[in-house]
Protein backbone atom coordinates (compact mmCIF):
# COMPACT_ATOMS: atom_id res chain seq x y z
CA UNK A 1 -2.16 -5.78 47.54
CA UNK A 2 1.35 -4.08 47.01
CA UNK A 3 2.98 -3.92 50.22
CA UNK A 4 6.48 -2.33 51.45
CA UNK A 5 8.32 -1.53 54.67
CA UNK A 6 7.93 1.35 56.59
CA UNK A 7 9.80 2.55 60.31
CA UNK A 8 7.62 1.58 63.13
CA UNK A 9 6.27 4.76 64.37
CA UNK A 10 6.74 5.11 68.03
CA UNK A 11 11.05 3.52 68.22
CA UNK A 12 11.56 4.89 64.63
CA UNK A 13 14.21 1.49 64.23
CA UNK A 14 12.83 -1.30 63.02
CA UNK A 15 11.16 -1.77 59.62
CA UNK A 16 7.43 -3.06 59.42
CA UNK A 17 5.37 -4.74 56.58
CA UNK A 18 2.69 -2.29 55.77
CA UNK A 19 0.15 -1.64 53.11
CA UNK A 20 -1.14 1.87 51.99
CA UNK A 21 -4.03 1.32 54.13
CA UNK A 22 -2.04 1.39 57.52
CA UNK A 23 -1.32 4.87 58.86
CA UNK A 24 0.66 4.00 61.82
CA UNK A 25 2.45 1.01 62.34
CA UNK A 26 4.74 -0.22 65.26
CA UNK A 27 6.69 -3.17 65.29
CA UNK A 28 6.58 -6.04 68.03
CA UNK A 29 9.31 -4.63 70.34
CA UNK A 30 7.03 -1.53 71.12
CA UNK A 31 3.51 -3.87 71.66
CA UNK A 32 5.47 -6.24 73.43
CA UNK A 33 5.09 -4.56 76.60
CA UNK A 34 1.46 -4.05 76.15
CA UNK A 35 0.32 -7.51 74.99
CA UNK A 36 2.25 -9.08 78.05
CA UNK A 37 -1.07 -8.16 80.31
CA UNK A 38 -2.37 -11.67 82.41
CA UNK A 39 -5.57 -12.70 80.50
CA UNK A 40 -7.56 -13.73 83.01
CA UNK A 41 -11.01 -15.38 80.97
CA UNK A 42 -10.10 -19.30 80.42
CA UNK A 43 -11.28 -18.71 76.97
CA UNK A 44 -9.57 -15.91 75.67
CA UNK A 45 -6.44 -17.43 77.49
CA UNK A 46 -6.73 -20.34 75.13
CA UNK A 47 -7.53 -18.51 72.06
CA UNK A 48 -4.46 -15.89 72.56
CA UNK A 49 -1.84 -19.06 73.61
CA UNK A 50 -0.14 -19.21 70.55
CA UNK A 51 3.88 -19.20 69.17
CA UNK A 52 5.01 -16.06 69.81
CA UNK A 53 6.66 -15.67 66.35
CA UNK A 54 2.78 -15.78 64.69
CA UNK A 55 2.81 -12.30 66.82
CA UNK A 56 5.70 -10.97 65.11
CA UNK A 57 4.85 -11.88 61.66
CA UNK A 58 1.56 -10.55 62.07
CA UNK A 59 0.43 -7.39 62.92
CA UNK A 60 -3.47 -8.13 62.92
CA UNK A 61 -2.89 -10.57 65.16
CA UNK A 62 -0.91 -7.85 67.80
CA UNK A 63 -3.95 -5.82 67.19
CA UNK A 64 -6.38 -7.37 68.29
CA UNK A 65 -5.04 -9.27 71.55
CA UNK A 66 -4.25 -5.44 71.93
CA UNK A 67 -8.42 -4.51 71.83
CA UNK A 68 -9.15 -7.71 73.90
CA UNK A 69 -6.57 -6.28 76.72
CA UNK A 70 -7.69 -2.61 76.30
CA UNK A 71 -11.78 -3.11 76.20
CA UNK A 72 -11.31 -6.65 77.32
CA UNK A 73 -13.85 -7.93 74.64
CA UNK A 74 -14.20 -8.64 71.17
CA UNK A 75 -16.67 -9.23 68.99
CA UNK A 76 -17.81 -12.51 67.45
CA UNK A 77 -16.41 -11.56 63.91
CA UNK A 78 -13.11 -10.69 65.39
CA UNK A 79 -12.55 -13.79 66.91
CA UNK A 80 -13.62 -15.63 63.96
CA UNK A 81 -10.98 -13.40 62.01
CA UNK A 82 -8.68 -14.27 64.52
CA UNK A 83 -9.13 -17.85 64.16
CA UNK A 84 -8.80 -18.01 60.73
CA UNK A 85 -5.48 -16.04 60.14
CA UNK A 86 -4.02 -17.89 62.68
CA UNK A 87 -5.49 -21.51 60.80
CA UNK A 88 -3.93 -19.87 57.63
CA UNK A 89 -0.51 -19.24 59.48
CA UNK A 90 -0.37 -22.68 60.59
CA UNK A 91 -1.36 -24.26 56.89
CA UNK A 92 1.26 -21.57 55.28
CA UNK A 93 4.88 -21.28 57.21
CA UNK A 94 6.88 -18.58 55.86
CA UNK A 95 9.06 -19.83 53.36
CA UNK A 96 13.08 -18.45 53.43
């Protein structure tokens, strides 16, 4: 999938890896804020407590911490999703 940098689009200043599929995308430094909610559930707690630079690189990742702390659940496929980007992150380090 051919993908390109676009201005996050709530600070309009930072570039963001995108795709033609995503419509609007923000870069960390806006979700930071947001995704810095207490989890509360042991579980989830555990399954979100990871480096914070996965975060940054990752905007699937941001997104759906993001559902968890607005609906505060997520579905069985999503954490499985979850679970496996983050496995592929850890088997793949991005290479300078």
């Amino acid at each position: 999938m051919a993908s390109y940098k676009r201005l996050c689009y709530r600070c309009k200043k930072n570039y963001v890896p995108a795709s033609w599929k995503d419509k609007f995308v923000t870069c960390y430094d806006c979700t930071k804020k947001e995704s810095s909610v207490e989890i509360q559930d042991p579980k989830m707690k555990e399954l979100f407590n990871i480096p914070e630079d996965y975060y940054k690189e990752n905007s699937f990742l941001r997104n759906i911490k993001l559902s968890y702390i607005r609906y505060n659940s997520l579905t069985d496929r999503q954490i499985e999703a979850f679970k496996e980007t983050v496995k592929k992150l850890k088997n793949n380090p991005k290479k300078k």
